[in-house]
N, C-alpha and C. Protein backbone atom coordinates (compact mmCIF):
# COMPACT_ATOMS: atom_id res chain seq x y z
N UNK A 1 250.02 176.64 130.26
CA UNK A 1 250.18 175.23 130.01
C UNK A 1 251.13 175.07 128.82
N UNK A 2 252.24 174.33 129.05
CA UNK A 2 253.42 174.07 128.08
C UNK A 2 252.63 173.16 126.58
N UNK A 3 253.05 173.24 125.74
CA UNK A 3 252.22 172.38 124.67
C UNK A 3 253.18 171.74 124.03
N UNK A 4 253.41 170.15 123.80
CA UNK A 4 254.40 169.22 123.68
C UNK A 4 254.31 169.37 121.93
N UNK A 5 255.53 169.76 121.25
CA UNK A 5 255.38 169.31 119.58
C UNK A 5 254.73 167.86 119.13
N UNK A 6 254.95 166.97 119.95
CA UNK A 6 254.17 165.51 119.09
C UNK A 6 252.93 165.52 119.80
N UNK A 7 252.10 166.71 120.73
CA UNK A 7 250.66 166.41 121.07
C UNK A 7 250.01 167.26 120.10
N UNK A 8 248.86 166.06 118.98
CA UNK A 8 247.91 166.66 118.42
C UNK A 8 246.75 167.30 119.04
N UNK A 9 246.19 168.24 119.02
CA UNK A 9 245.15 168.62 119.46
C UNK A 9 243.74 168.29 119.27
N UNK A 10 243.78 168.07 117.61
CA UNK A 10 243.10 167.69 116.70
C UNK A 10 242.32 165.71 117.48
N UNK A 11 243.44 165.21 118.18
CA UNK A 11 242.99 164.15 118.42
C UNK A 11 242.26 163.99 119.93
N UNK A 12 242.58 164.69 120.79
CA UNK A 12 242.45 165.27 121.98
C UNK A 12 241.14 165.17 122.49
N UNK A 13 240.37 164.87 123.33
CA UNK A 13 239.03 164.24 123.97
C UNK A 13 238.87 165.93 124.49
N UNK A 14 237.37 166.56 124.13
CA UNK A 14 236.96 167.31 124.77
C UNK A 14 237.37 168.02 125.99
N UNK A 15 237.04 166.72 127.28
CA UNK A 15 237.81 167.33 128.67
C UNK A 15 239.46 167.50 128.20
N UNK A 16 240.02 167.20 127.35
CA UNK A 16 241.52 167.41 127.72
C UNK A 16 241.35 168.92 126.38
N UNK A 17 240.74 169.00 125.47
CA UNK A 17 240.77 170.54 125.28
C UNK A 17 240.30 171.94 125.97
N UNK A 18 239.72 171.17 126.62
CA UNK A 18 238.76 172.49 127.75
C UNK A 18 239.74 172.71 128.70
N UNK A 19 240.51 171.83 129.17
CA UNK A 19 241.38 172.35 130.18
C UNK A 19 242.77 172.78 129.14
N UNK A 20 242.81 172.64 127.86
CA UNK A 20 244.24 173.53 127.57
C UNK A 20 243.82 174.94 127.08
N UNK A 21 242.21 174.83 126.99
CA UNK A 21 241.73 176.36 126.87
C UNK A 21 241.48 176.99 127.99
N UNK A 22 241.26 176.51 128.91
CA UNK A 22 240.90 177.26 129.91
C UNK A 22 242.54 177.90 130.19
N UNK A 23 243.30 176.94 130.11
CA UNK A 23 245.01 177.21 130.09
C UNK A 23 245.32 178.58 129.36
N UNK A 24 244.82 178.65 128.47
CA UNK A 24 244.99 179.89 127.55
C UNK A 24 245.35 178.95 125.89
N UNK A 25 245.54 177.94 126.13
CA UNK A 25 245.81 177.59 124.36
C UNK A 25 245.00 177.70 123.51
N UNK A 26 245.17 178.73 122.45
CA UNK A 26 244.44 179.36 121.25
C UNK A 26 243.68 178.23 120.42
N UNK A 27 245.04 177.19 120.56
CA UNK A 27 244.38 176.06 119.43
C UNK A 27 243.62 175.17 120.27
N UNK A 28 243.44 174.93 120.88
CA UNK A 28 242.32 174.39 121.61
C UNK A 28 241.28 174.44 121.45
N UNK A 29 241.38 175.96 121.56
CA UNK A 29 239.90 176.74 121.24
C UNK A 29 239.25 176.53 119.49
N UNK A 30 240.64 176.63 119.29
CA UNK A 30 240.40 176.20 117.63
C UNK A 30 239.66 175.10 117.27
N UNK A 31 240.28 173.99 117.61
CA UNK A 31 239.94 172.63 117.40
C UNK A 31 238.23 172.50 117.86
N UNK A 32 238.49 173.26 119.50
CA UNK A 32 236.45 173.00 119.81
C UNK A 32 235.76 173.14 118.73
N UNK A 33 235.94 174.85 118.02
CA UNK A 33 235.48 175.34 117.06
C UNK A 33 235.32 174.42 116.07
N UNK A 34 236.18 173.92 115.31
CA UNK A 34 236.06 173.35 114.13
C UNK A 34 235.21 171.97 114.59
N UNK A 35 235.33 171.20 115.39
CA UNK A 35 234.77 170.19 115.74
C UNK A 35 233.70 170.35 115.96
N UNK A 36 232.79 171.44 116.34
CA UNK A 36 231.64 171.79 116.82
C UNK A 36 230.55 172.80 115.74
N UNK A 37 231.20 173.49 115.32
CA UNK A 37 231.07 174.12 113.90
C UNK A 37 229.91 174.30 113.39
N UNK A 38 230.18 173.21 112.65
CA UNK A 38 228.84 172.62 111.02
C UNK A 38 227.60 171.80 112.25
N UNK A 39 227.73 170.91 113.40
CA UNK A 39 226.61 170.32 113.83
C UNK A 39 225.72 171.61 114.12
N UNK A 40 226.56 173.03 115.52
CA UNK A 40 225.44 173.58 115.71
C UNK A 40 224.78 174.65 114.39
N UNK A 41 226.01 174.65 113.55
CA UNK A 41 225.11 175.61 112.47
C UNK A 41 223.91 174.77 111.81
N UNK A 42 223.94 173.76 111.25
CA UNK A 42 223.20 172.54 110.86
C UNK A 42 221.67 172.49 111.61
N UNK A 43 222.05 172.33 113.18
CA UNK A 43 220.89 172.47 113.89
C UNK A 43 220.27 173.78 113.64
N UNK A 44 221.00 175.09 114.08
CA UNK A 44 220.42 176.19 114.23
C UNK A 44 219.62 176.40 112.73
N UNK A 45 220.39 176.20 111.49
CA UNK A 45 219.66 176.18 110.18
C UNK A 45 218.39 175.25 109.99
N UNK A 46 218.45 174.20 110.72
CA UNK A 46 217.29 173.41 110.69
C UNK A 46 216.38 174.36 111.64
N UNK A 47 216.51 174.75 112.48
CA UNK A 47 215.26 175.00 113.21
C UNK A 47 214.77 176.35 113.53
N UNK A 48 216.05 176.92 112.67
CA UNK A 48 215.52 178.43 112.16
C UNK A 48 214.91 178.85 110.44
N UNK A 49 215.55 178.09 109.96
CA UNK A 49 215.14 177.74 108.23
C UNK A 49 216.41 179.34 107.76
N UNK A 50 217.16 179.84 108.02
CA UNK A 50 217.35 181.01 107.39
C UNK A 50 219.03 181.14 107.11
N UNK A 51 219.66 180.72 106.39
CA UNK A 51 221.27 180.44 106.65
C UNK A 51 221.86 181.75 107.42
N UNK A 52 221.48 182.62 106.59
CA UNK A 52 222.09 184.12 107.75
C UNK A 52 222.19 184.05 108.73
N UNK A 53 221.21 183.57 109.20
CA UNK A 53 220.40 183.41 110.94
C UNK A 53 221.33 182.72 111.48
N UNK A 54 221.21 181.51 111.08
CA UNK A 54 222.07 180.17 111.74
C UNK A 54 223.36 180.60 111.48
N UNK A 55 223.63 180.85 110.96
CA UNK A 55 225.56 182.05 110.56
C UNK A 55 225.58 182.67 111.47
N UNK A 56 224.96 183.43 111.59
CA UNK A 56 224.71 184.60 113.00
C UNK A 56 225.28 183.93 114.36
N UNK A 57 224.04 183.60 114.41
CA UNK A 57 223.76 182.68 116.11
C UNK A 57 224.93 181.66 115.94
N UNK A 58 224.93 180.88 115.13
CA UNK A 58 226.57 179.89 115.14
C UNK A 58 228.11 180.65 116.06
N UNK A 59 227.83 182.10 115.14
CA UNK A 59 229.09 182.60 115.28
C UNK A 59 228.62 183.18 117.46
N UNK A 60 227.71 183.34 117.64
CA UNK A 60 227.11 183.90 118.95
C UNK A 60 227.25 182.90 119.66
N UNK A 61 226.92 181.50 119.49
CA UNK A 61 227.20 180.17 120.55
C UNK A 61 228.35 180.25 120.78
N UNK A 62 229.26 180.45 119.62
CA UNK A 62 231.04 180.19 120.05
C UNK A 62 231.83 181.67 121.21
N UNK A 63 231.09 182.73 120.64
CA UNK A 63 231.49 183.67 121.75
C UNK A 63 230.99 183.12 122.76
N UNK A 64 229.64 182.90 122.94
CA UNK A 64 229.29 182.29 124.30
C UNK A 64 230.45 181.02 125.00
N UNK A 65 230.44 180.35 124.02
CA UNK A 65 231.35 179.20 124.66
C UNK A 65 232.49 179.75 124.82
N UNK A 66 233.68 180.83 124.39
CA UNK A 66 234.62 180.76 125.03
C UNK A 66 234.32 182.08 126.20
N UNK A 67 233.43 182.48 126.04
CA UNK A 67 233.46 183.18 127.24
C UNK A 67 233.24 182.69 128.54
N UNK A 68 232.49 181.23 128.30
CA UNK A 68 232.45 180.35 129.76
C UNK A 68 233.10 179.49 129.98
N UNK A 69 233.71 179.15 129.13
CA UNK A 69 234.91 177.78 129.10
C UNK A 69 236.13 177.84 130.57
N UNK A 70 236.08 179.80 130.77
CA UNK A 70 236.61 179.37 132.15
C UNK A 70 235.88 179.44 133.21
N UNK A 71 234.67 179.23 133.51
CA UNK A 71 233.56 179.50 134.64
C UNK A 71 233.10 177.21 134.19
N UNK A 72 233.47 176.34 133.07
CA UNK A 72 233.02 175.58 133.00
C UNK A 72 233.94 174.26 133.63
N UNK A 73 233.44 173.73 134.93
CA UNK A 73 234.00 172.75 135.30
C UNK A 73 233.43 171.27 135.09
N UNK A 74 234.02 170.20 135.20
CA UNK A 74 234.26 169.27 135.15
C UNK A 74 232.56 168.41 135.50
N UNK A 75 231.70 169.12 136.71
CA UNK A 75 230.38 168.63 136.78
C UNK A 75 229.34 169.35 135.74
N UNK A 76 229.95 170.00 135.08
CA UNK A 76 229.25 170.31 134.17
C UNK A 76 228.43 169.44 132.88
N UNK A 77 227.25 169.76 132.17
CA UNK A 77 226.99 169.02 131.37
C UNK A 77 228.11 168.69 130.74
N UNK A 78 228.19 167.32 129.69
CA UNK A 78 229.37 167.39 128.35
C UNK A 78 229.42 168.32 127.73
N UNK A 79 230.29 168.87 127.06
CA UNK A 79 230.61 170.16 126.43
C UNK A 79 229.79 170.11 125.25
N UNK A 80 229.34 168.81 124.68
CA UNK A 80 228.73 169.35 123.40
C UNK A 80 227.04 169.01 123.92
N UNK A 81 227.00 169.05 125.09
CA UNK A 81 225.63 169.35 125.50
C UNK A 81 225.37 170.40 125.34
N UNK A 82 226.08 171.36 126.41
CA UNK A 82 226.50 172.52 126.88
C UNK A 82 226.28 173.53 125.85
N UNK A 83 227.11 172.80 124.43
CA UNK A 83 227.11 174.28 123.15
C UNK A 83 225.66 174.18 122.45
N UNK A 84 225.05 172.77 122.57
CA UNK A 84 223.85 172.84 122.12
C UNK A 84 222.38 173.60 122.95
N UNK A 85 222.79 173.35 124.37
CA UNK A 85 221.48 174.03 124.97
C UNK A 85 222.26 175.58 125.50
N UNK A 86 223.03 176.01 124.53
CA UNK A 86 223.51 177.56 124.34
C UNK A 86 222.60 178.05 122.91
N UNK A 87 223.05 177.08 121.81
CA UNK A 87 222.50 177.13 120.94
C UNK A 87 220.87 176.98 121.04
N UNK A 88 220.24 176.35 121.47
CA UNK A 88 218.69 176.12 121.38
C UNK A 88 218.45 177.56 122.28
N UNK A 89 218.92 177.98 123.27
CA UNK A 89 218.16 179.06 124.10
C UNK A 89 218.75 180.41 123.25
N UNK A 90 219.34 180.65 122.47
CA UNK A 90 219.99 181.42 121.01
C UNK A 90 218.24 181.21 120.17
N UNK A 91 218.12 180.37 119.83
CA UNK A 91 217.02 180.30 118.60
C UNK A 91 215.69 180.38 119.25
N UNK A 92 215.43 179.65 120.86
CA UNK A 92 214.64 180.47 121.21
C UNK A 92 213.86 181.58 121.53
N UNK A 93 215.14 182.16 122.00
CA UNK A 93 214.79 183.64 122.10
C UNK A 93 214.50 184.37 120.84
N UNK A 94 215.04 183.78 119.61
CA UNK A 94 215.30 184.93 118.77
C UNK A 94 214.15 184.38 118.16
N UNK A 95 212.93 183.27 118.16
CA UNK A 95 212.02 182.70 118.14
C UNK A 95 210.74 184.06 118.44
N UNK A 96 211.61 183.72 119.94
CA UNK A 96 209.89 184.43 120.55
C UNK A 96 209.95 185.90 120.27
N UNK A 97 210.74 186.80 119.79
CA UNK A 97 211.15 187.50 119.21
C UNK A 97 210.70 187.94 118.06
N UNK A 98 210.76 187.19 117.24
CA UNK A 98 210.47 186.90 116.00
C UNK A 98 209.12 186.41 115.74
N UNK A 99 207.90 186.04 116.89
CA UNK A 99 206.63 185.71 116.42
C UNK A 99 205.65 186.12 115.31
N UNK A 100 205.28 185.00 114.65
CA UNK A 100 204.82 185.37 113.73
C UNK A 100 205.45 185.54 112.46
N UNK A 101 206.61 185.77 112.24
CA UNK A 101 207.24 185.58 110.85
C UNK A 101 207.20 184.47 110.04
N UNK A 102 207.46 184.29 109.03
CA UNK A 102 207.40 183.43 107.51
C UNK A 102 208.65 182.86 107.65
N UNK A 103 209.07 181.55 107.66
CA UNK A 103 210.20 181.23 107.51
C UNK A 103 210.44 180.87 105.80
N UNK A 104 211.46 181.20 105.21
CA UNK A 104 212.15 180.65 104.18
C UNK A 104 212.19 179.16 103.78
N UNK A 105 211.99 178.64 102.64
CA UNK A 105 211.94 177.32 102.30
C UNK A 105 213.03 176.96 102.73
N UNK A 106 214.00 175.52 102.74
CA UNK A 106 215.09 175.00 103.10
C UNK A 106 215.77 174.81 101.87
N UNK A 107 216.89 175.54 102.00
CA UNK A 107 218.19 175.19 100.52
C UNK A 107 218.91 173.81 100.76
N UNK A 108 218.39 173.37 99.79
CA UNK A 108 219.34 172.01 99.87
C UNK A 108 221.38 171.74 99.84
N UNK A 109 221.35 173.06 98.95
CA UNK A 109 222.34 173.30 98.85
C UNK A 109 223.63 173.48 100.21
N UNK A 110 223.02 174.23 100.96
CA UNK A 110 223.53 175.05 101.75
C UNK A 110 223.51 173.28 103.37
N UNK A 111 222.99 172.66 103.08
CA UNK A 111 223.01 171.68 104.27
C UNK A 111 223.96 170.21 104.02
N UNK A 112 224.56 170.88 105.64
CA UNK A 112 225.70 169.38 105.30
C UNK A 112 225.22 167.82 104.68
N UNK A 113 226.53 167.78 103.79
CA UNK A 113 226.21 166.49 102.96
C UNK A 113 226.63 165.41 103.72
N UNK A 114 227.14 165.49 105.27
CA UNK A 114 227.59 164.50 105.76
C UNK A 114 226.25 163.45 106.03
N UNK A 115 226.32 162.39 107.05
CA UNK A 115 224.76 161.55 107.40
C UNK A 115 223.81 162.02 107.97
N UNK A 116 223.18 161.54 107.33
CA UNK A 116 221.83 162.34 108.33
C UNK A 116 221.07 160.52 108.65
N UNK A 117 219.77 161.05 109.21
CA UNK A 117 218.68 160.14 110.07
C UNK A 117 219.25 158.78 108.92
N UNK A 118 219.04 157.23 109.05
CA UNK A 118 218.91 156.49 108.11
C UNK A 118 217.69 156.28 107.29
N UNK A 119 216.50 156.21 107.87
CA UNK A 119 215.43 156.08 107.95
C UNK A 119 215.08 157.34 106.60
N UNK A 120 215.66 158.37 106.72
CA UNK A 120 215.21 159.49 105.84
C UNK A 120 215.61 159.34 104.54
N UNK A 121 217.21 159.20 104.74
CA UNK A 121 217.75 158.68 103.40
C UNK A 121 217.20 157.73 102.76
N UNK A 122 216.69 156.79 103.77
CA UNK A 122 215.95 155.36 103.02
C UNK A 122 215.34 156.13 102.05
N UNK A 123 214.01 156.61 102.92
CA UNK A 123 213.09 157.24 102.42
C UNK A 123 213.01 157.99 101.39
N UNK A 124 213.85 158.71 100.73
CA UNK A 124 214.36 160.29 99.25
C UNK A 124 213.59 160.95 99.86
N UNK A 125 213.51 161.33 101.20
CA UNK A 125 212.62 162.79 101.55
C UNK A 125 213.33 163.79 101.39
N UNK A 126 212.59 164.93 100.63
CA UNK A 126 213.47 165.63 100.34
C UNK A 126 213.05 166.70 101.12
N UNK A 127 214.09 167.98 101.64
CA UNK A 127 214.46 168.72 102.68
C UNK A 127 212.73 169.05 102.42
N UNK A 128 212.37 170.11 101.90
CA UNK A 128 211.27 170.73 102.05
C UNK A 128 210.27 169.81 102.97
N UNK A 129 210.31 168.50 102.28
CA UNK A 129 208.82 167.81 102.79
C UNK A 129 209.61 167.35 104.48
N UNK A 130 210.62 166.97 105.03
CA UNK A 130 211.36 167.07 105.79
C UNK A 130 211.11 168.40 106.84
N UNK A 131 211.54 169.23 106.29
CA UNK A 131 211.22 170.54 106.91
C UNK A 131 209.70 170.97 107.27
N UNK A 132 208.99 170.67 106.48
CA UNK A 132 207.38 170.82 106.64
C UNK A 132 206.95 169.91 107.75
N UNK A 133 207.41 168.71 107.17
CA UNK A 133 206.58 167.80 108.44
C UNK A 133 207.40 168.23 109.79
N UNK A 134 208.52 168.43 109.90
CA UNK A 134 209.21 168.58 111.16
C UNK A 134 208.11 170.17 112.13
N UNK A 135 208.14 171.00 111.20
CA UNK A 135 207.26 172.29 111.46
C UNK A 135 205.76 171.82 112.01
N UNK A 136 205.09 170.68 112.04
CA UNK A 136 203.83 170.36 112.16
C UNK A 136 204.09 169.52 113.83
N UNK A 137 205.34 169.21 114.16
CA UNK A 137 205.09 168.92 115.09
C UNK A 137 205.04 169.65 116.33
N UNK A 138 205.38 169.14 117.42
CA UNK A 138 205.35 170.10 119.00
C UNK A 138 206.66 170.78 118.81
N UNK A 139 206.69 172.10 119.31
CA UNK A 139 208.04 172.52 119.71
C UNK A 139 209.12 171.29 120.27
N UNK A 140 208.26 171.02 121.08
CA UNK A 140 209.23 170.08 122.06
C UNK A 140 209.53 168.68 120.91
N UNK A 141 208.59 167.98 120.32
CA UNK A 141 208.84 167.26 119.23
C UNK A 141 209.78 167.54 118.46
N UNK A 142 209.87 168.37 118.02
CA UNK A 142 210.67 168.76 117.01
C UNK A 142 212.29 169.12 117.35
N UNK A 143 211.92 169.35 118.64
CA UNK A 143 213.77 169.83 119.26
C UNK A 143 214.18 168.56 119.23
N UNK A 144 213.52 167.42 120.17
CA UNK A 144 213.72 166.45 120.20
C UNK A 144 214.63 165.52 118.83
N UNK A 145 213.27 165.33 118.00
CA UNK A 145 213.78 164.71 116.60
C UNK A 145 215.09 165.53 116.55
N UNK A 146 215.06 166.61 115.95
CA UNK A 146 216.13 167.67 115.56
C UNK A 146 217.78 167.22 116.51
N UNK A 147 217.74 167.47 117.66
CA UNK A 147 218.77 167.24 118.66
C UNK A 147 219.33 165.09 118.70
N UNK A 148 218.49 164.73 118.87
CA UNK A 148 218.83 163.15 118.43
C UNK A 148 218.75 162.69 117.23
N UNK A 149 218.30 162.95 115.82
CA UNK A 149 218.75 162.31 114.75
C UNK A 149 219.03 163.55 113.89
N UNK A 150 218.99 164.62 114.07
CA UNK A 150 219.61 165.25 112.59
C UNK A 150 221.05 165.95 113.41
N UNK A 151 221.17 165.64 114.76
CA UNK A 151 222.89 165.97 115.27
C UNK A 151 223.35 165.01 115.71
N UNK A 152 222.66 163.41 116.07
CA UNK A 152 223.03 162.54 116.64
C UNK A 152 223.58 162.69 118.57
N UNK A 153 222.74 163.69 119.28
CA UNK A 153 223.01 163.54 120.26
C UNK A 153 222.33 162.53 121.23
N UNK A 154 222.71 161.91 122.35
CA UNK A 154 222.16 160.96 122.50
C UNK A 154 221.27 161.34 123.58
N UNK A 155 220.39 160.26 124.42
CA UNK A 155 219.32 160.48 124.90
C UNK A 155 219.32 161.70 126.37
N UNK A 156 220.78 161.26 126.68
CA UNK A 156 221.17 161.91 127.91
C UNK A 156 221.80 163.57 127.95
N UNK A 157 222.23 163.66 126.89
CA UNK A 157 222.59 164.75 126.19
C UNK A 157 221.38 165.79 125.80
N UNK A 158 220.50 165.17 125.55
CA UNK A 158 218.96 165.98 125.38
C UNK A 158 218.52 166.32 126.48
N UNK A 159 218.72 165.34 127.40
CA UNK A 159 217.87 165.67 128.58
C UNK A 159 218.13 166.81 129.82
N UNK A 160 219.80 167.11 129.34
CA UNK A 160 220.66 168.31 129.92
C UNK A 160 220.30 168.93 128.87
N UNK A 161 220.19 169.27 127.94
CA UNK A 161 219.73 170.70 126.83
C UNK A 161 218.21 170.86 127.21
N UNK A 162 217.72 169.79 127.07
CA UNK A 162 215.92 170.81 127.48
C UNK A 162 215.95 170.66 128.55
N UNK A 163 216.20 169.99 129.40
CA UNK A 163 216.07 170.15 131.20
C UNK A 163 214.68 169.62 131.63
N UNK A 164 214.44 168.02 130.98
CA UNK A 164 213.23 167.38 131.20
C UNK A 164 213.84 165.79 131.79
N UNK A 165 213.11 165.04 131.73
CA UNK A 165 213.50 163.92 132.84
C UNK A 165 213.56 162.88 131.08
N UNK A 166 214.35 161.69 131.55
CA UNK A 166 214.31 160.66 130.70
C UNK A 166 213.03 160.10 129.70
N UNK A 167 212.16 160.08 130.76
CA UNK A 167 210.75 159.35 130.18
C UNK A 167 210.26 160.37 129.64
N UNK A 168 210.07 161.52 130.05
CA UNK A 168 209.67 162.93 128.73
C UNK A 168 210.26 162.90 127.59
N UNK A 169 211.28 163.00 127.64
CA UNK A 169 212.45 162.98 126.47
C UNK A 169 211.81 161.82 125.42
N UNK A 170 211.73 160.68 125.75
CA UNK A 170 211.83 159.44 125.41
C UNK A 170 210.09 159.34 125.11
N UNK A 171 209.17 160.08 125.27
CA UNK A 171 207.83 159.99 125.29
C UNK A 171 208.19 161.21 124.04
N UNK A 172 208.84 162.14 124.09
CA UNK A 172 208.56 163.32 123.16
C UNK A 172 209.09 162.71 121.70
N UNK A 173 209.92 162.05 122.01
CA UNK A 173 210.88 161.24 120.76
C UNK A 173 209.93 160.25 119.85
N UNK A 174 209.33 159.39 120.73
CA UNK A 174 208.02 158.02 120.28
C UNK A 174 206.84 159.03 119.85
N UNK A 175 206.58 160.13 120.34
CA UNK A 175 205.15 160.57 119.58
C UNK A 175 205.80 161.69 118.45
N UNK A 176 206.61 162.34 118.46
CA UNK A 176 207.54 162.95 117.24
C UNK A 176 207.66 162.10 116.39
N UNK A 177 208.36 160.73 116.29
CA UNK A 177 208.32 159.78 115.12
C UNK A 177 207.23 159.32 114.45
N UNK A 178 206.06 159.19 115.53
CA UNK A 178 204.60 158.55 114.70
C UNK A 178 204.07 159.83 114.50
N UNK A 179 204.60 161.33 114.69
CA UNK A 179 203.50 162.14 114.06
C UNK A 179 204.19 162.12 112.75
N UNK A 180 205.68 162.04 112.77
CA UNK A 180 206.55 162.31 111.18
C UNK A 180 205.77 161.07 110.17
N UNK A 181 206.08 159.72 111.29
CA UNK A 181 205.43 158.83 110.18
C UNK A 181 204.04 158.96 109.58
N UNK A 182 203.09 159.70 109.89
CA UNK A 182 201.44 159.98 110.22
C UNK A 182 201.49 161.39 108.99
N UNK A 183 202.20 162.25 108.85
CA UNK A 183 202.83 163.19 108.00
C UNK A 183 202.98 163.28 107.23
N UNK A 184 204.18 162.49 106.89
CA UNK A 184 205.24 161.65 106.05
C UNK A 184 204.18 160.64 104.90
N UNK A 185 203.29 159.73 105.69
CA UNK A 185 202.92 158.79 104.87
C UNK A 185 201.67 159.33 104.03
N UNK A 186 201.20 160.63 104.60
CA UNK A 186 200.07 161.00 103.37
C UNK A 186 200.88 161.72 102.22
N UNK A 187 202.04 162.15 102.54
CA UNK A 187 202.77 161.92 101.20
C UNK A 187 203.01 160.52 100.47
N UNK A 188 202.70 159.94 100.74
CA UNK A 188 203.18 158.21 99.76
C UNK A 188 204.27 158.23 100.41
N UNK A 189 205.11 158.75 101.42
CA UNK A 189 206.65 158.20 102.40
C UNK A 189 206.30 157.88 103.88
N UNK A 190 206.61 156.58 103.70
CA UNK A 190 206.34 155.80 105.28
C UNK A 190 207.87 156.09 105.98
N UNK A 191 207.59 156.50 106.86
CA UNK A 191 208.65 156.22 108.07
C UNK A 191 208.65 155.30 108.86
N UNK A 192 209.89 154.22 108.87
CA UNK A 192 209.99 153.45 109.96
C UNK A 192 210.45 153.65 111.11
């Protein structure tokens, strides 16, 4: 695929980078990368607690993704479905794997300063008590919360990463929020 000097890549809609990678263009691949990056490390650090870890597996989703980028067509989930339920079956496994271990407190340091939930910020929850209450809920709770407000994916996008129907999704989301708020508020922090 020829690559025009005045086409940015950088500005370029998903489907039109997947097909200049599948093409063979390097920067394509680049751009996915950088665009995709910090959310799944972010997630994977949230729901592994261990920065190494989520470094690890970050760098393991992206081999994964360009190794299927040419097996990935067009009926496929959205691509940043796609890198996320690469990523969640990454932390699963290395989950069930891992049973029984101690996870590490959460470094504040180390987690993107971009937006997170509104509701949280309202709130000054700070990562630990964040991280704790998130740990008290259901697996499935917690992917949930995790995948729609601390990456902002939307409802339909979840429902291709866990591979559950709308009203599950949307039932796991409403009892995840009132267990955070139920959590949350015997600390003195109400969640709305």
């Amino acid at each position: 695929m020829r690559v025009h000097a005045n086409e940015n890549v950088q500005t370029m809609t998903d489907e039109m980078l997947i097909r200049r990678a599948q093409a063979g263009d390097s920067s394509a691949v680049v751009t996915l990368y950088e665009r995709y990056k910090q959310r799944v490390y972010q997630y994977l650090y949230y729901r592994l607690g261990e920065a190494y870890l989520a470094e690890d597996l970050t760098t393991e989703v992206f081999i994964r993704v360009i190794r299927g980028l040419p097996q990935l067509r067009e009926a496929s989930p959205s691509l940043q479905a796609w890198i996320f339920q690469i990523a969640r079956n990454l932390a699963t496994d290395h989950l069930r794997r891992q049973r029984g271990r101690v996870h590490a407190p959460l470094d504040e340091r180390l987690v993107d300063p971009g937006p997170t939930p509104e509701h949280f910020a309202e709130l000054s929850v700070t990562f630990d008590q964040l991280r704790n209450a998130l740990y008290q809920l259901t697996e499935d709770q917690r992917e949930v919360v995790l995948l729609r407000f601390i990456n902002g994916l939307s409802i339909e996008q979840v429902i291709q990463i866990m591979n559950k129907s709308e009203s599950a999704i949307k039932n796991l989301q409403l009892r995840g929020l009132r267990s955070l708020n139920r959590i949350l508020s015997r600390h003195q922090v109400v969640y709305e």
